[in-house]
C-alpha atoms as a PDB file:
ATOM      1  CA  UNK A   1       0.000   0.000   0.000  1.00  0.00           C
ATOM      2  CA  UNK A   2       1.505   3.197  -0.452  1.00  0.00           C
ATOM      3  CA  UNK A   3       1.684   5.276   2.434  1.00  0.00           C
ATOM      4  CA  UNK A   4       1.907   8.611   4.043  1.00  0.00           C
ATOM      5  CA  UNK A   5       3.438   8.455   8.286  1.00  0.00           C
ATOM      6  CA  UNK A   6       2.661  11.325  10.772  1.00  0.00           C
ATOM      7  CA  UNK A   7       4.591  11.196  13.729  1.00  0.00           C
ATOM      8  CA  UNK A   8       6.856  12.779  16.202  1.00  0.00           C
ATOM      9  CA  UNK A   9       8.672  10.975  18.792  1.00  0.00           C
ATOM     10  CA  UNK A  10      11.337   8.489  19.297  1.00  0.00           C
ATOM     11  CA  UNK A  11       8.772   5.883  19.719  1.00  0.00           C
ATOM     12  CA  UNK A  12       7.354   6.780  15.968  1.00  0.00           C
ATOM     13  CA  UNK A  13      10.787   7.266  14.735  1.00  0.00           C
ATOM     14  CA  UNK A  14      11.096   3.127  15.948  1.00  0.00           C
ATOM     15  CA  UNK A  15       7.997   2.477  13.945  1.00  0.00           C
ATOM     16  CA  UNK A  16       9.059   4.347  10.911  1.00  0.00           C
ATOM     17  CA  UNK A  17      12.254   2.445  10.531  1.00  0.00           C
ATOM     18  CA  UNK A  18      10.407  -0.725  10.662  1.00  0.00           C
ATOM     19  CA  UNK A  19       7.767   0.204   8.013  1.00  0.00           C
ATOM     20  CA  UNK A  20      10.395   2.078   5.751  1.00  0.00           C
ATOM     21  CA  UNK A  21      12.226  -1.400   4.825  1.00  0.00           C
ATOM     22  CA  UNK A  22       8.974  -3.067   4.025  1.00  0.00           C
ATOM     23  CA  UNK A  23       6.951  -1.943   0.522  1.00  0.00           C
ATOM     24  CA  UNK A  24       4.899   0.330   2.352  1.00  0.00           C
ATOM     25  CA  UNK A  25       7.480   2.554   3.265  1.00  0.00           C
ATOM     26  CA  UNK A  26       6.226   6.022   3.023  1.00  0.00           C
ATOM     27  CA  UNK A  27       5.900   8.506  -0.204  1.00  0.00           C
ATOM     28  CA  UNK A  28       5.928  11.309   2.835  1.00  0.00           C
ATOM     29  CA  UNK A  29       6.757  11.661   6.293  1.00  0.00           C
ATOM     30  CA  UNK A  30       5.070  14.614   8.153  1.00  0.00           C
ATOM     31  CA  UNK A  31       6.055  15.828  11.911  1.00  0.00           C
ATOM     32  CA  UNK A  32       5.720  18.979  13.658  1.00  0.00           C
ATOM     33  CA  UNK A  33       8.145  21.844  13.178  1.00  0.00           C
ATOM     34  CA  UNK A  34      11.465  22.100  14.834  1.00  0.00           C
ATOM     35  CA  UNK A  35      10.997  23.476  18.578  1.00  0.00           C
ATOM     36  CA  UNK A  36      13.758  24.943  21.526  1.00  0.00           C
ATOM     37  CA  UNK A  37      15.067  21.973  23.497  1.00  0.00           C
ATOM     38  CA  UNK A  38      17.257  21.410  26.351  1.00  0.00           C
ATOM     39  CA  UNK A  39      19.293  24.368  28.958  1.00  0.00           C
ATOM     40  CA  UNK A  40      20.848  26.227  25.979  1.00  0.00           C
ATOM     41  CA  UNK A  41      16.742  26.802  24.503  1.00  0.00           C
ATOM     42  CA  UNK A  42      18.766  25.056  20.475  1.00  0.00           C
ATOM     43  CA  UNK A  43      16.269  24.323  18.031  1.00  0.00           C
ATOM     44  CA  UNK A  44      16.016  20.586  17.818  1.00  0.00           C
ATOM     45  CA  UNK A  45      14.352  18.057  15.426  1.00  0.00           C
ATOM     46  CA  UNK A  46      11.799  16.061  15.662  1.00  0.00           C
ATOM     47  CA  UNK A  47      12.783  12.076  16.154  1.00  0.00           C
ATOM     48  CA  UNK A  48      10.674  10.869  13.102  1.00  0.00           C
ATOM     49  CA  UNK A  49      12.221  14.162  11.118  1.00  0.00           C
ATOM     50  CA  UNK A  50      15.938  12.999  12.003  1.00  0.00           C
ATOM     51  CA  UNK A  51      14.882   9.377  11.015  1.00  0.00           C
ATOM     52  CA  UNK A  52      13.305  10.231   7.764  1.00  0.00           C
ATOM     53  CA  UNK A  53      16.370  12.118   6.360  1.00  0.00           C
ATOM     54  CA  UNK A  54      18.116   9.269   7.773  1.00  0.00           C
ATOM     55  CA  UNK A  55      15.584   6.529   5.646  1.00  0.00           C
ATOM     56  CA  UNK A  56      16.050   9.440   2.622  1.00  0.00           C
ATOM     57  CA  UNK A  57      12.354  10.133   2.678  1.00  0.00           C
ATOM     58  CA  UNK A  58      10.493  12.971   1.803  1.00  0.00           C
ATOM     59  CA  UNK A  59      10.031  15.549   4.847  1.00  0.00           C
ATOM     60  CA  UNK A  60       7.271  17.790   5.651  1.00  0.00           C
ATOM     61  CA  UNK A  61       7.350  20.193   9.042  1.00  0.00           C
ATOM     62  CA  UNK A  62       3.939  22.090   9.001  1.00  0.00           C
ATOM     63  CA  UNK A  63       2.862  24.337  11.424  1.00  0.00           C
ATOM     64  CA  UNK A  64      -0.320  22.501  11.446  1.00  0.00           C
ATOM     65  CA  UNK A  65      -0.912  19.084   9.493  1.00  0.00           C
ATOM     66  CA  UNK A  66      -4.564  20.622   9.295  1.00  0.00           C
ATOM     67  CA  UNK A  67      -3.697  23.735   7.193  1.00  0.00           C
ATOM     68  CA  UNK A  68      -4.610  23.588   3.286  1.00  0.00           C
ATOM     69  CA  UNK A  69      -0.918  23.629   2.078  1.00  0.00           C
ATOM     70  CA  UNK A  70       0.165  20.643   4.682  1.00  0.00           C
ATOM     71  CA  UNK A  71      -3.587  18.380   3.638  1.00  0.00           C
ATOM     72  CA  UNK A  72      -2.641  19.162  -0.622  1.00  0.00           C
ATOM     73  CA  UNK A  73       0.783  17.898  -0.052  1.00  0.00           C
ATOM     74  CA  UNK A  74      -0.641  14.573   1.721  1.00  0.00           C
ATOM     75  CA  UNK A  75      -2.993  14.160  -0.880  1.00  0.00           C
ATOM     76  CA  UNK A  76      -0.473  14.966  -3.781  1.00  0.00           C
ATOM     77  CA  UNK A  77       1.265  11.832  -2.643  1.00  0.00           C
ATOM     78  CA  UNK A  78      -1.690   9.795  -3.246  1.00  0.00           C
ATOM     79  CA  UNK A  79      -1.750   7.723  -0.169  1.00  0.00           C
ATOM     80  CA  UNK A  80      -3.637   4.674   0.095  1.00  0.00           C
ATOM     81  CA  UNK A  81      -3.610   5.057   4.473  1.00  0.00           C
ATOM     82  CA  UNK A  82      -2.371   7.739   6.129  1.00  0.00           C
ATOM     83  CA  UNK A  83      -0.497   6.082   9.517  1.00  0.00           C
ATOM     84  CA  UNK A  84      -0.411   7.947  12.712  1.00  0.00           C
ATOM     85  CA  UNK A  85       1.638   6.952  15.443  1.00  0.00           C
ATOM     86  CA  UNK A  86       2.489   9.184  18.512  1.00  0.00           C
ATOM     87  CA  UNK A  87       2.033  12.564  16.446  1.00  0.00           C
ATOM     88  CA  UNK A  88       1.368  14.685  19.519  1.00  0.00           C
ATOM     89  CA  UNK A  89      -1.411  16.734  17.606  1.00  0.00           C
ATOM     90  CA  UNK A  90      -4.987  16.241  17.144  1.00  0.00           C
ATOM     91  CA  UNK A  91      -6.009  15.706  13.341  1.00  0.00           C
ATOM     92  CA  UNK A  92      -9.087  17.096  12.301  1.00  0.00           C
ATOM     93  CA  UNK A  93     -11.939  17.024   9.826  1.00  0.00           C
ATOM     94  CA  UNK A  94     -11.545  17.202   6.500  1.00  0.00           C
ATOM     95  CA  UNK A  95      -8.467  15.537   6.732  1.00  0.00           C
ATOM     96  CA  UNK A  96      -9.797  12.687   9.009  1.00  0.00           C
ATOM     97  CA  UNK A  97     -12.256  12.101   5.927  1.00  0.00           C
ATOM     98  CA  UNK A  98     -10.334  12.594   3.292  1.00  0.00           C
ATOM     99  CA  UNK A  99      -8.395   9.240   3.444  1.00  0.00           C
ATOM    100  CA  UNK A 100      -8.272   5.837   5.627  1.00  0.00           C
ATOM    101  CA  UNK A 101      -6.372   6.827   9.057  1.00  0.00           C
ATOM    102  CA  UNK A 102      -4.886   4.136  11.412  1.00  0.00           C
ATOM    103  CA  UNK A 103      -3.240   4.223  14.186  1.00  0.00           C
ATOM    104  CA  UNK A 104      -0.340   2.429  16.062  1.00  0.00           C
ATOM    105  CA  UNK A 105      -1.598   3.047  19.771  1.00  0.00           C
ATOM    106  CA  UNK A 106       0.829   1.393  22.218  1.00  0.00           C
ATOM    107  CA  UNK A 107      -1.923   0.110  24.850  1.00  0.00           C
ATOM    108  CA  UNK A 108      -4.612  -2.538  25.122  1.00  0.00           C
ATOM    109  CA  UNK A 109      -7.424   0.221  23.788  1.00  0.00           C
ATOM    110  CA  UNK A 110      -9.864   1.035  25.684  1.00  0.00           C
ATOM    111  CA  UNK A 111      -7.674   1.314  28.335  1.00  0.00           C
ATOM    112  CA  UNK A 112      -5.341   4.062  28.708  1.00  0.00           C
ATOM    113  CA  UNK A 113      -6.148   6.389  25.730  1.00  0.00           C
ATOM    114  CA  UNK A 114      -4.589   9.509  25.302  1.00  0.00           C
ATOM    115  CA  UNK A 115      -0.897  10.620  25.251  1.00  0.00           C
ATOM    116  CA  UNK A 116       0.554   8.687  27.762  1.00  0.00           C
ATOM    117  CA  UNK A 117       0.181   5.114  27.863  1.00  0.00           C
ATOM    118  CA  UNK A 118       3.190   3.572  28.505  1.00  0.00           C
ATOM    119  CA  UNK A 119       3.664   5.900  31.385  1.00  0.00           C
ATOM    120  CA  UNK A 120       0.162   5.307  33.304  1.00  0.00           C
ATOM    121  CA  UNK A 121       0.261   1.507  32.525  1.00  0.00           C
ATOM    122  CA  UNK A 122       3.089   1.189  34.368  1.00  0.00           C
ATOM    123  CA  UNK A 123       2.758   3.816  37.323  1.00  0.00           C
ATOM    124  CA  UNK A 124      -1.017   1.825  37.397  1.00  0.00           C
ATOM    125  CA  UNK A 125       0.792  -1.654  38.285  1.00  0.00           C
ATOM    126  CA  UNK A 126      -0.900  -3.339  34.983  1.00  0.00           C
ATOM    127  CA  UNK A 127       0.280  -6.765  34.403  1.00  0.00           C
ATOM    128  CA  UNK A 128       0.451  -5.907  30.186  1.00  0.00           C
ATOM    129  CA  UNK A 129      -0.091  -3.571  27.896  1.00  0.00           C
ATOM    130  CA  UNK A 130       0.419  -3.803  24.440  1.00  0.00           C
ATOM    131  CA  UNK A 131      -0.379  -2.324  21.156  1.00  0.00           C
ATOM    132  CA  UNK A 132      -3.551  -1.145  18.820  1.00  0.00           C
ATOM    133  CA  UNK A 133      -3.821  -0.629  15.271  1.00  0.00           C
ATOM    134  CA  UNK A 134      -7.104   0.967  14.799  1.00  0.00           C
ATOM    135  CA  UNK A 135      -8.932   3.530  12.637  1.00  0.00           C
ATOM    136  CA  UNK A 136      -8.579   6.989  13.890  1.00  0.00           C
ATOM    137  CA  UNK A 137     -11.938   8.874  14.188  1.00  0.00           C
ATOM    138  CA  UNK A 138     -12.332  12.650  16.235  1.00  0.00           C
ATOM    139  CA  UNK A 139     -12.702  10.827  19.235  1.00  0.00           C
ATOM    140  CA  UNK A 140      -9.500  10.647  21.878  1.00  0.00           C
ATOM    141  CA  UNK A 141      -8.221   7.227  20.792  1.00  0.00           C
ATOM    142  CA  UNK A 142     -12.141   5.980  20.252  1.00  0.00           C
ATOM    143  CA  UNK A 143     -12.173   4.505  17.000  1.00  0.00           C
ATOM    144  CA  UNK A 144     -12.691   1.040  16.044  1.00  0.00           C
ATOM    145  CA  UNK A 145      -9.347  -1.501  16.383  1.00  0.00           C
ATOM    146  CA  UNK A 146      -8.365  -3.942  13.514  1.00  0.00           C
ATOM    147  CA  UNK A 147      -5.231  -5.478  15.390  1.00  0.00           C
ATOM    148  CA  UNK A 148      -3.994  -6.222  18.733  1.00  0.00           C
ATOM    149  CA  UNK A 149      -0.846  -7.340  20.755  1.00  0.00           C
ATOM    150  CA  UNK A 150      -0.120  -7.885  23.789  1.00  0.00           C
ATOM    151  CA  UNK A 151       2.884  -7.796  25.969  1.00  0.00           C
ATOM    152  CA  UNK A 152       3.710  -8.497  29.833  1.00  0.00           C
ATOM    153  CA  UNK A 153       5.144  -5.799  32.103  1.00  0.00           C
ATOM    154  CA  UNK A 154       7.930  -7.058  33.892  1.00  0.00           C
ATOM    155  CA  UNK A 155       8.522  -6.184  37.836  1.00  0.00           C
ATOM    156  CA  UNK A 156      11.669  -3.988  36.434  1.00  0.00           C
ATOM    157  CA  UNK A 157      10.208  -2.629  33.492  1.00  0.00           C
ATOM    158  CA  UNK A 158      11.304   1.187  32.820  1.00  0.00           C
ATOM    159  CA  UNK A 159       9.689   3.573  30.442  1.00  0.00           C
ATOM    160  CA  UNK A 160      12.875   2.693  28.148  1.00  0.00           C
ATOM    161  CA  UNK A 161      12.666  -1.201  28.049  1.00  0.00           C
ATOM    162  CA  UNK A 162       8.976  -1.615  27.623  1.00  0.00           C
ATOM    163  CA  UNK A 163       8.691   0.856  24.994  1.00  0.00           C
ATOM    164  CA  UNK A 164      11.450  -1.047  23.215  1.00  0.00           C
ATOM    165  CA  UNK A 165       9.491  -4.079  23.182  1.00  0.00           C
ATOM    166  CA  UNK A 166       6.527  -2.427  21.904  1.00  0.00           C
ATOM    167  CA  UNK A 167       7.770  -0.327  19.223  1.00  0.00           C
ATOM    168  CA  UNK A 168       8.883  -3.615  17.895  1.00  0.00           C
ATOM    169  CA  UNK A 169       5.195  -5.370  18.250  1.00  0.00           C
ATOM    170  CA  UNK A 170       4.126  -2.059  16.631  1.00  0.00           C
ATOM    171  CA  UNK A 171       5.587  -2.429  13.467  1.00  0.00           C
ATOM    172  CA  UNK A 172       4.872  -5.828  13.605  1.00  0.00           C
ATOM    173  CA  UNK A 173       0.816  -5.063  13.546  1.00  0.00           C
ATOM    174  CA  UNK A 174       1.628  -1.949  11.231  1.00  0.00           C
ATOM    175  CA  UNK A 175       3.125  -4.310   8.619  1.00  0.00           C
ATOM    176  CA  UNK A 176       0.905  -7.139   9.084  1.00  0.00           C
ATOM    177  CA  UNK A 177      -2.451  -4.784   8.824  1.00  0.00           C
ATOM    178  CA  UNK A 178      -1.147  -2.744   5.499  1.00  0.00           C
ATOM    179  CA  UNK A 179      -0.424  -6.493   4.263  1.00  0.00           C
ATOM    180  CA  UNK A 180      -3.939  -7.201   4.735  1.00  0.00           C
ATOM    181  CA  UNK A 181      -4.780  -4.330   2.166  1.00  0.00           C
ATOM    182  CA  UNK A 182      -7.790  -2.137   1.722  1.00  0.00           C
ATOM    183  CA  UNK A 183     -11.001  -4.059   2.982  1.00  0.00           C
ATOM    184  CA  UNK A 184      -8.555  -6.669   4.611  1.00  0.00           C
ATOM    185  CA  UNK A 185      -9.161  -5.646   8.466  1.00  0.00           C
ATOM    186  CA  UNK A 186     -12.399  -6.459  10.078  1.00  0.00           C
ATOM    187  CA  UNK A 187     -12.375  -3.330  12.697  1.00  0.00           C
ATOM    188  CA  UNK A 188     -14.554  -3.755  16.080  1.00  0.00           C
ATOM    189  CA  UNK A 189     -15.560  -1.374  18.191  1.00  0.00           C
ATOM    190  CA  UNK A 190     -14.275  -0.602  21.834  1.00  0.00           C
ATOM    191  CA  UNK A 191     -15.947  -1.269  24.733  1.00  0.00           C
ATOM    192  CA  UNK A 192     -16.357   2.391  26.431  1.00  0.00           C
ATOM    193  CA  UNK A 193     -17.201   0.495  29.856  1.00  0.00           C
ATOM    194  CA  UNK A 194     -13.421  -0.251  29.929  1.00  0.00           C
ATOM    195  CA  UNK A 195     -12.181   3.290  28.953  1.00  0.00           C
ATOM    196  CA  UNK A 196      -9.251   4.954  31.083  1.00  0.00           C
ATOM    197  CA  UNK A 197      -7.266   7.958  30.083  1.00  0.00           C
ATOM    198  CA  UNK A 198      -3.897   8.595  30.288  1.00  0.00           C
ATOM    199  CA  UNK A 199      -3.436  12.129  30.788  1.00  0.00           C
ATOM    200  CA  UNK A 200       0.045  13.824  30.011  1.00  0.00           C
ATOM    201  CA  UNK A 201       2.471  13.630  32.309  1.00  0.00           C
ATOM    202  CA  UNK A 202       2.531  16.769  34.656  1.00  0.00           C
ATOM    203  CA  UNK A 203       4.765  17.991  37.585  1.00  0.00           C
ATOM    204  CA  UNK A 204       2.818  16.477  40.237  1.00  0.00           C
ATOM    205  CA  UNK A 205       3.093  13.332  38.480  1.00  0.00           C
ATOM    206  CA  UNK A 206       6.637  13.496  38.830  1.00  0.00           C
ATOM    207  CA  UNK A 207       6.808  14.351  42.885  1.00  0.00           C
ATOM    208  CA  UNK A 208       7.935  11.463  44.810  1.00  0.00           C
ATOM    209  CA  UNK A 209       6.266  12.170  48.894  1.00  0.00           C
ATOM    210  CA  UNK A 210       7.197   8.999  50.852  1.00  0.00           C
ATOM    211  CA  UNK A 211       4.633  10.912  53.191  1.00  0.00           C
ATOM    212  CA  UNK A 212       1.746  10.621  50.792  1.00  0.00           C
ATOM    213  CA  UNK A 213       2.492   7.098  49.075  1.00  0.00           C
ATOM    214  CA  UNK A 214       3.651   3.642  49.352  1.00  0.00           C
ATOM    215  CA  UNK A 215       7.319   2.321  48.324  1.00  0.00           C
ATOM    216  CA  UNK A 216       5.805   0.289  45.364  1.00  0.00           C
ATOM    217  CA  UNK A 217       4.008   3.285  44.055  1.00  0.00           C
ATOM    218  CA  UNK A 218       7.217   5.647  44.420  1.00  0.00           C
ATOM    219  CA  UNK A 219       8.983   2.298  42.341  1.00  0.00           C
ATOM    220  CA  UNK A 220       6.419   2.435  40.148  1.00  0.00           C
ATOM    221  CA  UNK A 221       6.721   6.410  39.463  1.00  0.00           C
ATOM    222  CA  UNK A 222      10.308   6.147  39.086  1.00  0.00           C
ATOM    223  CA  UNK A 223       9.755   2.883  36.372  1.00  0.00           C
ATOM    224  CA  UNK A 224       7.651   4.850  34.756  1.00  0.00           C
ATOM    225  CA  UNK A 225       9.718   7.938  33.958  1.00  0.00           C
ATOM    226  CA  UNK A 226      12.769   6.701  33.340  1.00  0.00           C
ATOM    227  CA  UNK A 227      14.842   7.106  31.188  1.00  0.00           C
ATOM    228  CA  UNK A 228      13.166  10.549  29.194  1.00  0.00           C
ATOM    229  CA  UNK A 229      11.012  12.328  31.812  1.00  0.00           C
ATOM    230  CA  UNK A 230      12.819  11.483  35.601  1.00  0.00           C
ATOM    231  CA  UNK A 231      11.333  11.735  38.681  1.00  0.00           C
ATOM    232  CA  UNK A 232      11.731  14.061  41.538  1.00  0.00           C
ATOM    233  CA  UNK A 233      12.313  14.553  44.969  1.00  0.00           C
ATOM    234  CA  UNK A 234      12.061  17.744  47.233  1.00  0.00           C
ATOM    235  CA  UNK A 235      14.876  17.961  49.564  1.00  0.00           C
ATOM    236  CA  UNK A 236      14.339  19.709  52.903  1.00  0.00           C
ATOM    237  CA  UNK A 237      16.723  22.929  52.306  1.00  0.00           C
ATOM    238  CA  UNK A 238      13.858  23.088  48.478  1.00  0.00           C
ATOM    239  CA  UNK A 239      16.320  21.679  46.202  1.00  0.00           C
ATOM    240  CA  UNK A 240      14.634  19.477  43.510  1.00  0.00           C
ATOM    241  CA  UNK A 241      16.748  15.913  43.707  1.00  0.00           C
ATOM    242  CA  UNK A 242      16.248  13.954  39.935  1.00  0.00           C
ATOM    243  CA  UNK A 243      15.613  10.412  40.683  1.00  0.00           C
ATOM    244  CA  UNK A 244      16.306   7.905  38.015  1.00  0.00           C
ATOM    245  CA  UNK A 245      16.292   4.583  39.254  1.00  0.00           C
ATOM    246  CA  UNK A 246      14.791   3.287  42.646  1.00  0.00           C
ATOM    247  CA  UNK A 247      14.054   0.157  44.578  1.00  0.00           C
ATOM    248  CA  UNK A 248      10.942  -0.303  47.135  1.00  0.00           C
ATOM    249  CA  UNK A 249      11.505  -2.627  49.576  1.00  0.00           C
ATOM    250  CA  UNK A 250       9.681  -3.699  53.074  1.00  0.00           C
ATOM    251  CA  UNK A 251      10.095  -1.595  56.328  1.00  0.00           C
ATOM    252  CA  UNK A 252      12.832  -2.651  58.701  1.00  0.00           C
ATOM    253  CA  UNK A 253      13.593  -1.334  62.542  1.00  0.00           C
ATOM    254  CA  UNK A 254      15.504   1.755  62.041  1.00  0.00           C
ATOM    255  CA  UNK A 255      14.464   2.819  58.745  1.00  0.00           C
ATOM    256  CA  UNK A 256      13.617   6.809  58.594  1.00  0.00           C
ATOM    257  CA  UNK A 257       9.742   8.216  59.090  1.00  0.00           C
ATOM    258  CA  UNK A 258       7.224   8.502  56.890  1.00  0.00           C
ATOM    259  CA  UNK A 259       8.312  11.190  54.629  1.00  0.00           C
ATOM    260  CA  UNK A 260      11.976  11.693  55.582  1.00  0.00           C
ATOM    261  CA  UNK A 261      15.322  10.734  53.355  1.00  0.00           C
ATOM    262  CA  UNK A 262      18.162   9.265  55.636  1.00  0.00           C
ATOM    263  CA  UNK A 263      21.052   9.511  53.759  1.00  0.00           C
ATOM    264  CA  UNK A 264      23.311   7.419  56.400  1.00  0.00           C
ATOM    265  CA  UNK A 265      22.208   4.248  54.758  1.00  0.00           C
ATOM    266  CA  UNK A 266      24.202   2.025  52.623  1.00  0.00           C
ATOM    267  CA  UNK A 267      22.105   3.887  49.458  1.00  0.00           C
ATOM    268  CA  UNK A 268      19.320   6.864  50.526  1.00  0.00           C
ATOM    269  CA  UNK A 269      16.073   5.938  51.758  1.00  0.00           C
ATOM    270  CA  UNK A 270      13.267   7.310  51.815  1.00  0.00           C
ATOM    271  CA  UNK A 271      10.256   6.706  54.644  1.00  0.00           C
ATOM    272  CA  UNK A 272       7.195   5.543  52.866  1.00  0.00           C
ATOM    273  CA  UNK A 273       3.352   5.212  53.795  1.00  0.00           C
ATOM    274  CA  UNK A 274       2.899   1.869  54.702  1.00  0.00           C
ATOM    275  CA  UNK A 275       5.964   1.181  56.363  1.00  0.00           C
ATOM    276  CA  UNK A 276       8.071   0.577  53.327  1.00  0.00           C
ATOM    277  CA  UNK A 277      11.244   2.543  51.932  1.00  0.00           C
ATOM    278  CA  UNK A 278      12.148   3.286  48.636  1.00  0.00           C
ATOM    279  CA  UNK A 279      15.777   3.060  47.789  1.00  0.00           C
ATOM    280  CA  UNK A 280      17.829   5.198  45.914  1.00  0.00           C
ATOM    281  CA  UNK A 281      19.797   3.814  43.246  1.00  0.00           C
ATOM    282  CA  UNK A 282      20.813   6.685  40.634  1.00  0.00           C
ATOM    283  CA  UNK A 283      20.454  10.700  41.085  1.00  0.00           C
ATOM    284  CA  UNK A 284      20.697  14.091  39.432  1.00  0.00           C
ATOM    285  CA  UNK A 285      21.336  16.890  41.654  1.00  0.00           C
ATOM    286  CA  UNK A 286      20.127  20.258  40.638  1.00  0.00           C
ATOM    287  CA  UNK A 287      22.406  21.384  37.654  1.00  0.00           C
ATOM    288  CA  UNK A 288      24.170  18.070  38.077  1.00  0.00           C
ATOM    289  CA  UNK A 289      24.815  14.838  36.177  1.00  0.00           C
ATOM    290  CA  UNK A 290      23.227  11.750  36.705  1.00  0.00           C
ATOM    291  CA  UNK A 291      25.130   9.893  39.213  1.00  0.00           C
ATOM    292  CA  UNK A 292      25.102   7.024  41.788  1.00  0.00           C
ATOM    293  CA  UNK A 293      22.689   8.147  44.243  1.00  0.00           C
ATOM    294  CA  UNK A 294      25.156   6.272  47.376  1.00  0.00           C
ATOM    295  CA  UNK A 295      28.071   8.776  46.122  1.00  0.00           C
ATOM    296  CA  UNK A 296      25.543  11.468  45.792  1.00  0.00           C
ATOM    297  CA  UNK A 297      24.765  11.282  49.709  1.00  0.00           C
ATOM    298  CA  UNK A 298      28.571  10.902  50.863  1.00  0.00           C
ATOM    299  CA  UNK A 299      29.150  14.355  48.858  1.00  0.00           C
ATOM    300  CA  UNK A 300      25.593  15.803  49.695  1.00  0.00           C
ATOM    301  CA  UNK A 301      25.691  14.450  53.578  1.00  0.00           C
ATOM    302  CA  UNK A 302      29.361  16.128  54.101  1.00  0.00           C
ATOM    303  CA  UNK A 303      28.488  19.607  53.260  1.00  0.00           C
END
């Protein structure tokens, strides 16, 4: 089928690879326009934009893929689907009409719609996830689903090693539903009793407060952000402390209280509701560098 891709992150840019050496690869990529990244405020690429010049495929950067110029360009490379995956923009009518969408949605749909999946399956505790390819209607993530995978979360699964594993069933069900050709995929609708929402992440999601939550939950958080977002802790002097990696484990007679960070410990730990402690295992101080969060309290505990 011949194919135009809209998408934006590193998770797309996975799935682009995969359907670029297959022949569907795309007759145009489009992803959103170069933005300020990082301390230094640089104008950085996209992920799909750096992998299409990488694949040598045609590159569009619109302000909006919903604009006139950006829909005639689609449509002037007479695509037989248009393929969404992790765009990061809504897509509207008349382009929604104007050709066959689908979507590579990396959860068990209904559950966790929205833009952050991966993230709230995880922080949730699921037991799996896995991947969607469905049609994409106006509706958040509502449209009917052709294809599904699943995959388990493991009890160490970051952010970084489950989304591995899923852009790779992606593709898979990307491939094997263009393979199936126009009027191949028998689509069924999703059961809206099951619906959950994962809402982007925020600052609050980030806060780790071993006064308000369990160790697993803090574990959880942690999992869940690591390696591209991070999570935090507030130290007492108001320093923000960038955790990375963590490990909950049970309470034990002379762990800290609820809520406070004892740093004489063979690694930090943290007092947790519950009676647990969550572990620190790798740090970023303020204006630091990631770092072993035990050598991070020697320097931080002898100031």
């Amino acid at each position: 089928m011949r194919t135009v891709y809209l998408g934006t992150s590193p998770f797309a840019a996975a799935v682009l690879h995969a359907l670029a050496a297959t022949p569907h690869r795309p007759a145009l990529v489009v992803t959103r326009p170069d933005r300020p990244r990082g301390r230094g405020r640089r104008l950085a690429a996209p992920p799909v934009a750096d992998a299409a010049r990488e694949l040598g495929l045609e590159l569009d950067q619109p302000a909006s893929v919903n604009d006139e110029p950006a829909r005639a360009r689609i449509a002037a490379a007479s695509p037989d689907a248009l393929i969404v995956c992790a765009f990061g923009a809504l897509i509207k009518e008349p382009l929604l009409s104007d050709h066959e969408v689908l979507n590579v949605h990396p959860s068990l749909l209904p559950r966790w719609r929205g833009a952050a999946p991966i993230e709230r399956a995880i922080m949730a505790g699921d037991a799996k996830t896995g991947v969607c390819i469905m049609r994409l209607t106006a509706g958040l993530d509502t449209g009917p689903v052709a294809l599904r995978g699943e995959e388990p979360i493991e009890p160490r699964d970051t952010y970084g090693t489950l989304s591995e594993r899923l852009e790779g069933l992606g593709g898979r069900l990307l491939i094997k539903a263009l393979d199936a050709g126009p009027g191949g995929l028998r689509f069924e609708a999703q059961d809206e009793d099951g619906a959950t929402y994962a809402e982007k992440i925020t600052a609050e999601d980030r806060a780790l407060d071993g006064a308000l939550e369990d160790a697993a939950t803090l574990e959880r958080r942690v999992r869940a952000l690591s390696p591209h977002i991070g999570a935090a802790l507030t130290l007492h002097e108001g320093q923000r402390l960038g955790v990375w990696a963590a490990t909950a484990r049970a309470g034990e007679p002379g762990d800290p209280a609820v809520g406070e960070l004892d740093l004489a410990q063979s690694r930090p730990a943290l007092g947790c509701a519950g009676g647990g402690v969550l572990l620190l295992d790798e740090v970023q101080p303020a204006g630091g560098r990631r770092m072993d969060a035990a050598a991070w309290a020697r320097g931080h505990a002898g100031r």
